[in-house]
C-alpha atoms as a PDB file:
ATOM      1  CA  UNK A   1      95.639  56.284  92.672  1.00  0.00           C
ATOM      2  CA  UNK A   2      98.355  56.917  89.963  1.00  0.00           C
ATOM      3  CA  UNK A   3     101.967  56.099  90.855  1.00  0.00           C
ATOM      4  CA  UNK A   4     102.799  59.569  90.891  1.00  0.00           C
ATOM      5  CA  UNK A   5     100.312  60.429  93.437  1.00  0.00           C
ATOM      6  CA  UNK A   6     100.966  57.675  95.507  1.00  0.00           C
ATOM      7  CA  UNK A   7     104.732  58.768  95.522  1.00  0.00           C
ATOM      8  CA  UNK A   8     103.736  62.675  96.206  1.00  0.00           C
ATOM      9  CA  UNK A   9     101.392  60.776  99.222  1.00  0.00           C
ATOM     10  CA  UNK A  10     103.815  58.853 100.707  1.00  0.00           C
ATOM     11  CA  UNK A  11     106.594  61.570 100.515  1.00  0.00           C
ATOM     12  CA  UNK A  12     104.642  64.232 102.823  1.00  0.00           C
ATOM     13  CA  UNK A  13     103.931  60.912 105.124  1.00  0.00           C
ATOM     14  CA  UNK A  14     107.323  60.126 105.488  1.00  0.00           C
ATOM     15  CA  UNK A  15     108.321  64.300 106.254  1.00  0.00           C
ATOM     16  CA  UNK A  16     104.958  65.167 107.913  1.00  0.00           C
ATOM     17  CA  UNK A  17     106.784  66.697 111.125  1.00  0.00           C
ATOM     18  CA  UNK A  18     108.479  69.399 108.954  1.00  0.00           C
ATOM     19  CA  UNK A  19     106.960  69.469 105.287  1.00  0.00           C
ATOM     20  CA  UNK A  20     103.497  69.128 106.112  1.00  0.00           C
ATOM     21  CA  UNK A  21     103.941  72.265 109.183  1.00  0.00           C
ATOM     22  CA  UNK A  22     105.432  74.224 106.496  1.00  0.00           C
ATOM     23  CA  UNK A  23     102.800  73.529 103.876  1.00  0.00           C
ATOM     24  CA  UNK A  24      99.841  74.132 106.438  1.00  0.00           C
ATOM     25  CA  UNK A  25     101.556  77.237 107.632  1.00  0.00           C
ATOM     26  CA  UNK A  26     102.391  78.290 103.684  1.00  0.00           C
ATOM     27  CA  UNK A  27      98.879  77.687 103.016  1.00  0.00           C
ATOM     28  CA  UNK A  28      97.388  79.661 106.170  1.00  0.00           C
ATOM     29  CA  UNK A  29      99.711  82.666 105.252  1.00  0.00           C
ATOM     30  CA  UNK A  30      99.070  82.647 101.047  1.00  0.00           C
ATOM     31  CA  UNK A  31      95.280  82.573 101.596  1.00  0.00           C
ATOM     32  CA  UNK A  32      95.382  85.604 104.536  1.00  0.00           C
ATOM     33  CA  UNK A  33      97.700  87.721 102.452  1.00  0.00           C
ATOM     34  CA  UNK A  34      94.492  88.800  99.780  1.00  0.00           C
ATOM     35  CA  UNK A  35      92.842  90.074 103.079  1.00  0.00           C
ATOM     36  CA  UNK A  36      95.392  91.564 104.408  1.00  0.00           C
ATOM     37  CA  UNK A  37      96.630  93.522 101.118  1.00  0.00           C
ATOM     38  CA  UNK A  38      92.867  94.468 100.602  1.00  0.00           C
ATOM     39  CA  UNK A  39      92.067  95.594 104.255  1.00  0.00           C
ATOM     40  CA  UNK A  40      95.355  97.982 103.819  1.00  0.00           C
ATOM     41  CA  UNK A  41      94.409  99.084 100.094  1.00  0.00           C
ATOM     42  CA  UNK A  42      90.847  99.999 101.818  1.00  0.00           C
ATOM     43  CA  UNK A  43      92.797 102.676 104.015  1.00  0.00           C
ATOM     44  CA  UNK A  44      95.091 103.913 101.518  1.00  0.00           C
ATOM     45  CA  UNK A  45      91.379 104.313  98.988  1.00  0.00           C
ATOM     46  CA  UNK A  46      89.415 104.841 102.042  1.00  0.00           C
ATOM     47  CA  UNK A  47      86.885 107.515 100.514  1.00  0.00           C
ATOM     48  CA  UNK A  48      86.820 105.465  96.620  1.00  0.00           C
ATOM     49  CA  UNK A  49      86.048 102.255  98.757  1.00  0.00           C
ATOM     50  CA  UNK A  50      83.143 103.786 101.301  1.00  0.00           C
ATOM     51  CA  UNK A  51      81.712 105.442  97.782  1.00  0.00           C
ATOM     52  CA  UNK A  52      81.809 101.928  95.982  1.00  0.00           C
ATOM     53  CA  UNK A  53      80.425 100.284  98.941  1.00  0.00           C
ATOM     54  CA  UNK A  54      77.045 103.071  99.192  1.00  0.00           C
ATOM     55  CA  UNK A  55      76.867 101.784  95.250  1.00  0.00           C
ATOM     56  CA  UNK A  56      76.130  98.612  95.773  1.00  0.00           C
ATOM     57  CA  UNK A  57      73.987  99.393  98.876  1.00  0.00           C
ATOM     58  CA  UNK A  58      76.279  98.911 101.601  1.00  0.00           C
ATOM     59  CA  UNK A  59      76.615 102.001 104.251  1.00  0.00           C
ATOM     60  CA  UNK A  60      79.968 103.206 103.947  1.00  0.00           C
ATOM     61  CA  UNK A  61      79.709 103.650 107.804  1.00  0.00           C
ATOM     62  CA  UNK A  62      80.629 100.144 107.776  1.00  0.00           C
ATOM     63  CA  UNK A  63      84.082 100.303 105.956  1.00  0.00           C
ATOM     64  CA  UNK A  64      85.848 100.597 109.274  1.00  0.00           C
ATOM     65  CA  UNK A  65      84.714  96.722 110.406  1.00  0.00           C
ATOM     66  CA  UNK A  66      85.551  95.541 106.825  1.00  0.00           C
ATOM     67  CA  UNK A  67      89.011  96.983 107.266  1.00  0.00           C
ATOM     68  CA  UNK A  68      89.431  95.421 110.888  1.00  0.00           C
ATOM     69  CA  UNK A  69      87.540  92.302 109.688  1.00  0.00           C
ATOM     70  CA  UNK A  70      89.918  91.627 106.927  1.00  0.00           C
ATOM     71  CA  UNK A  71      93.381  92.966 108.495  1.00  0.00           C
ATOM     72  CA  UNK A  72      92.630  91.523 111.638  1.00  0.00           C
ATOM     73  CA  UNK A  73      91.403  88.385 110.295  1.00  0.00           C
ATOM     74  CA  UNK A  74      93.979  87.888 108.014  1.00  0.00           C
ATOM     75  CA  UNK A  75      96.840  88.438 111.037  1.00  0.00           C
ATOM     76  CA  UNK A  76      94.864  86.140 112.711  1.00  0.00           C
ATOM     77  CA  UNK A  77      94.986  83.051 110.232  1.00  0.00           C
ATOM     78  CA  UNK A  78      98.149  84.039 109.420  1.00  0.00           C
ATOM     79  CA  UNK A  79      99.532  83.324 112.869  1.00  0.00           C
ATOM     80  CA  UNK A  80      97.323  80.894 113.760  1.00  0.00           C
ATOM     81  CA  UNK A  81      95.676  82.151 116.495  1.00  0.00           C
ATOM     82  CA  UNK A  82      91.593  81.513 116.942  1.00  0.00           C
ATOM     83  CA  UNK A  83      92.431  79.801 113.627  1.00  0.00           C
ATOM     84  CA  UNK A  84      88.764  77.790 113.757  1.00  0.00           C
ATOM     85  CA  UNK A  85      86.700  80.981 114.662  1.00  0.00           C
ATOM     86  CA  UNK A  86      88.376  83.528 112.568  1.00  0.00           C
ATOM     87  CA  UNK A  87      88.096  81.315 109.944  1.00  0.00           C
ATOM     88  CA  UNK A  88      84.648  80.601 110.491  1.00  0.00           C
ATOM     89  CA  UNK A  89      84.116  84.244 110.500  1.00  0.00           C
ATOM     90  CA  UNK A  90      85.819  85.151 106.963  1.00  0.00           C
ATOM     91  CA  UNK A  91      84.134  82.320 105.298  1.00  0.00           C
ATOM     92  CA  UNK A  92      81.244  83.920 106.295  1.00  0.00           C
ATOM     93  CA  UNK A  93      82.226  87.657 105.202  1.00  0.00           C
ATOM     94  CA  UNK A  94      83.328  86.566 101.760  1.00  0.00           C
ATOM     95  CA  UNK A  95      80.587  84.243 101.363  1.00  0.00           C
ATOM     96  CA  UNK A  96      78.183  87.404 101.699  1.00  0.00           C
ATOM     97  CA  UNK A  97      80.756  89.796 100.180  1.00  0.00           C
ATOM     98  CA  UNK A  98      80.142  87.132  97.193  1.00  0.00           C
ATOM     99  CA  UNK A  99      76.965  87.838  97.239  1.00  0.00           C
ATOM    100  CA  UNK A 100      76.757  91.719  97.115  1.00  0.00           C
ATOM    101  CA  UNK A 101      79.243  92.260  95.262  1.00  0.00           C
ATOM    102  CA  UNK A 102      79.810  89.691  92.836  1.00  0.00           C
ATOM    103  CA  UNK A 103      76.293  88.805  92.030  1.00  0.00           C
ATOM    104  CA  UNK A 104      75.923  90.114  88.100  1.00  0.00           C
ATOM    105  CA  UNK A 105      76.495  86.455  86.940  1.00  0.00           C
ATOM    106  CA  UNK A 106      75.447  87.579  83.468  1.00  0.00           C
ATOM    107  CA  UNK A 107      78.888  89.529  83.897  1.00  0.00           C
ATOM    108  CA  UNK A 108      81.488  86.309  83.350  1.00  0.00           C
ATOM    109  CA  UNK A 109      84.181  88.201  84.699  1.00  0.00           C
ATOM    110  CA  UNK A 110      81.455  88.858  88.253  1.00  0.00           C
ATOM    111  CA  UNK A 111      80.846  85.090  87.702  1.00  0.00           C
ATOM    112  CA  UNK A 112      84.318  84.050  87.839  1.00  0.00           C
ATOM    113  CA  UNK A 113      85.053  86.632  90.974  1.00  0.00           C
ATOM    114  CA  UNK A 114      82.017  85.164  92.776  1.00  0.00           C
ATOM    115  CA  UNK A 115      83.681  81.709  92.030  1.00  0.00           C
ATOM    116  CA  UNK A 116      87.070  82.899  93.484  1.00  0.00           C
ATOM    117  CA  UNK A 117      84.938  84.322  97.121  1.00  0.00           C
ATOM    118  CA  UNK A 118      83.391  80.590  96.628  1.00  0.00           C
ATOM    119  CA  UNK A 119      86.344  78.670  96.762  1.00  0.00           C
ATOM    120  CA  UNK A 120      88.533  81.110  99.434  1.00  0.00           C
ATOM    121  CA  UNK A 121      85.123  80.260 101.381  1.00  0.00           C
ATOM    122  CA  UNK A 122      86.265  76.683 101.051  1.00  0.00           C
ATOM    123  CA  UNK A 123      89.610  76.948 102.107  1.00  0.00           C
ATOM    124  CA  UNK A 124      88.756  79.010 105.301  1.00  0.00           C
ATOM    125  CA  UNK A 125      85.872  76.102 105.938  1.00  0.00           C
ATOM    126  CA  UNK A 126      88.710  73.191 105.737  1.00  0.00           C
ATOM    127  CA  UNK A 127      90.825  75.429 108.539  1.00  0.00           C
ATOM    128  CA  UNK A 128      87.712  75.921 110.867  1.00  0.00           C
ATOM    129  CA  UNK A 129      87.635  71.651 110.527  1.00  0.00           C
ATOM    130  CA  UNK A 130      91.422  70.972 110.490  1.00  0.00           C
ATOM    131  CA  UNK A 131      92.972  74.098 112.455  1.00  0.00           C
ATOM    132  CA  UNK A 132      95.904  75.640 112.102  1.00  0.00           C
ATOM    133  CA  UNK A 133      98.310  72.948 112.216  1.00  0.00           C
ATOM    134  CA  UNK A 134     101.532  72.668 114.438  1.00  0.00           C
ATOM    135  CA  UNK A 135     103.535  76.052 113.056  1.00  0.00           C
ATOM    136  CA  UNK A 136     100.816  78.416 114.892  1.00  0.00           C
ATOM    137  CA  UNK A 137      99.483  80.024 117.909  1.00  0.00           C
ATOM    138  CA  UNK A 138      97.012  77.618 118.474  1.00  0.00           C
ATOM    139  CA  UNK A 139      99.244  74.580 118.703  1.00  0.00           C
ATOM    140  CA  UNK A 140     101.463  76.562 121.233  1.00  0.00           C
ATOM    141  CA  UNK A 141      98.482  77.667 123.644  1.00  0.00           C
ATOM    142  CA  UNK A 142      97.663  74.033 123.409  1.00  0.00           C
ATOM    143  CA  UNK A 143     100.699  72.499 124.956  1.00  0.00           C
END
Protein backbone atom coordinates (compact mmCIF):
# COMPACT_ATOMS: atom_id res chain seq x y z
CA UNK A 1 0.00 0.00 0.00
CA UNK A 2 1.55 3.39 -1.10
CA UNK A 3 2.16 6.01 1.60
CA UNK A 4 -0.44 8.06 0.26
CA UNK A 5 -3.02 5.49 0.60
CA UNK A 6 -2.06 4.44 3.80
CA UNK A 7 -2.38 8.17 4.96
CA UNK A 8 -5.98 8.59 3.06
CA UNK A 9 -6.68 4.96 5.19
CA UNK A 10 -5.75 5.95 8.34
CA UNK A 11 -7.35 9.49 8.09
CA UNK A 12 -11.11 8.14 7.59
CA UNK A 13 -10.04 5.61 10.63
CA UNK A 14 -9.17 8.19 12.82
CA UNK A 15 -12.74 10.45 11.75
CA UNK A 16 -14.91 7.36 11.03
CA UNK A 17 -17.80 8.65 13.46
CA UNK A 18 -18.33 11.78 11.27
CA UNK A 19 -16.36 11.49 7.84
CA UNK A 20 -17.09 8.08 7.06
CA UNK A 21 -21.35 8.81 7.96
CA UNK A 22 -21.02 11.62 5.67
CA UNK A 23 -19.25 9.77 2.89
CA UNK A 24 -21.71 6.67 3.15
CA UNK A 25 -24.61 9.04 3.26
CA UNK A 26 -22.89 11.27 0.19
CA UNK A 27 -22.51 8.13 -1.59
CA UNK A 28 -26.19 6.69 -0.91
CA UNK A 29 -27.64 10.14 -2.05
CA UNK A 30 -25.14 10.74 -5.44
CA UNK A 31 -25.96 7.22 -6.70
CA UNK A 32 -30.10 7.64 -5.99
CA UNK A 33 -30.14 11.08 -7.55
CA UNK A 34 -29.80 9.40 -11.51
CA UNK A 35 -33.05 7.52 -10.45
CA UNK A 36 -34.66 9.96 -9.06
CA UNK A 37 -33.99 12.71 -11.92
CA UNK A 38 -34.95 9.90 -14.47
CA UNK A 39 -38.17 8.61 -12.69
CA UNK A 40 -39.29 12.54 -12.73
CA UNK A 41 -38.00 13.16 -16.46
CA UNK A 42 -40.28 9.89 -17.24
CA UNK A 43 -43.43 12.02 -16.08
CA UNK A 44 -42.53 15.21 -17.51
CA UNK A 45 -41.83 12.79 -21.25
CA UNK A 46 -44.39 10.41 -20.14
CA UNK A 47 -45.89 9.63 -23.75
CA UNK A 48 -41.92 9.87 -25.63
CA UNK A 49 -40.85 7.37 -22.80
CA UNK A 50 -44.01 4.69 -22.98
CA UNK A 51 -43.35 5.04 -27.06
CA UNK A 52 -39.50 4.28 -26.59
CA UNK A 53 -40.23 1.61 -24.20
CA UNK A 54 -43.03 -0.37 -26.93
CA UNK A 55 -39.64 0.08 -29.29
CA UNK A 56 -37.60 -1.93 -27.64
CA UNK A 57 -40.42 -4.38 -26.70
CA UNK A 58 -41.38 -3.31 -23.41
CA UNK A 59 -45.36 -2.57 -22.85
CA UNK A 60 -45.63 0.93 -22.17
CA UNK A 61 -48.38 -0.20 -19.65
CA UNK A 62 -45.50 -0.72 -17.50
CA UNK A 63 -44.02 2.89 -17.38
CA UNK A 64 -46.02 3.64 -14.27
CA UNK A 65 -43.87 0.84 -12.01
CA UNK A 66 -40.64 2.13 -13.69
CA UNK A 67 -41.53 5.61 -12.53
CA UNK A 68 -42.47 4.37 -8.88
CA UNK A 69 -39.59 1.85 -9.06
CA UNK A 70 -37.03 4.46 -9.69
CA UNK A 71 -38.54 7.58 -7.65
CA UNK A 72 -39.45 5.50 -4.94
CA UNK A 73 -36.36 3.59 -4.91
CA UNK A 74 -34.21 6.31 -5.19
CA UNK A 75 -36.08 8.20 -1.94
CA UNK A 76 -35.60 5.12 -0.45
CA UNK A 77 -31.66 4.74 -0.68
CA UNK A 78 -31.48 8.13 -0.35
CA UNK A 79 -32.84 8.11 3.18
CA UNK A 80 -31.81 4.99 4.06
CA UNK A 81 -34.70 3.26 4.71
CA UNK A 82 -35.06 -0.71 3.53
CA UNK A 83 -31.58 0.30 2.31
CA UNK A 84 -30.62 -3.74 1.76
CA UNK A 85 -33.95 -4.59 -0.10
CA UNK A 86 -34.41 -1.56 -2.16
CA UNK A 87 -31.12 -1.92 -3.13
CA UNK A 88 -31.39 -5.38 -3.92
CA UNK A 89 -34.30 -4.47 -5.97
CA UNK A 90 -32.60 -1.63 -8.27
CA UNK A 91 -29.62 -3.73 -8.85
CA UNK A 92 -31.89 -5.95 -10.21
CA UNK A 93 -33.99 -3.36 -12.45
CA UNK A 94 -30.87 -1.84 -13.95
CA UNK A 95 -29.21 -5.03 -14.32
CA UNK A 96 -32.22 -6.04 -16.73
CA UNK A 97 -32.78 -2.44 -17.89
CA UNK A 98 -28.97 -3.16 -19.05
CA UNK A 99 -30.00 -5.71 -20.80
CA UNK A 100 -32.97 -4.38 -22.92
CA UNK A 101 -31.90 -1.46 -23.45
CA UNK A 102 -28.34 -1.27 -23.70
CA UNK A 103 -27.66 -4.48 -25.44
CA UNK A 104 -26.33 -3.21 -29.17
CA UNK A 105 -22.69 -3.78 -27.94
CA UNK A 106 -21.59 -3.31 -31.54
CA UNK A 107 -22.87 0.35 -30.65
CA UNK A 108 -19.66 1.57 -28.28
CA UNK A 109 -21.58 4.29 -27.01
CA UNK A 110 -24.65 1.14 -25.94
CA UNK A 111 -21.47 -0.68 -24.73
CA UNK A 112 -20.25 1.95 -22.55
CA UNK A 113 -24.07 2.71 -21.19
CA UNK A 114 -24.47 -1.03 -20.49
CA UNK A 115 -21.09 -0.67 -18.57
CA UNK A 116 -22.42 2.36 -16.56
CA UNK A 117 -26.06 0.01 -15.54
CA UNK A 118 -23.07 -2.64 -14.73
CA UNK A 119 -21.24 -0.80 -12.35
CA UNK A 120 -24.46 1.32 -10.61
CA UNK A 121 -25.48 -2.56 -10.27
CA UNK A 122 -22.33 -2.82 -8.22
CA UNK A 123 -22.71 -0.07 -6.06
CA UNK A 124 -26.39 -0.92 -5.11
CA UNK A 125 -24.93 -4.75 -4.49
CA UNK A 126 -22.14 -3.30 -1.90
CA UNK A 127 -25.29 -1.37 0.00
CA UNK A 128 -27.54 -4.57 0.08
CA UNK A 129 -24.03 -6.17 1.93
CA UNK A 130 -22.93 -3.08 3.95
CA UNK A 131 -26.35 -1.07 4.53
CA UNK A 132 -26.91 2.20 4.82
CA UNK A 133 -24.54 3.26 7.33
CA UNK A 134 -25.23 5.38 10.57
CA UNK A 135 -26.73 8.82 8.75
CA UNK A 136 -30.08 6.81 7.71
CA UNK A 137 -33.36 5.41 8.54
CA UNK A 138 -32.19 2.16 9.05
CA UNK A 139 -29.65 2.90 11.74
CA UNK A 140 -32.42 4.91 13.62
CA UNK A 141 -35.19 2.03 13.51
CA UNK A 142 -32.33 -0.01 14.78
CA UNK A 143 -31.65 1.65 18.06
Amino acid sequence: MSTLSQASAAAIRSHEGGLKNSVELAGRVLLALMFLASGLGKITGYAATAGYMAAMGVPGVLLPLVIATEVGGAIAIMLGWHTRITAFLLAGFTFVAGLIFHSNFADQIQMIMFMKNLSITGAFLMLVVNGAGRYSLDARRAR
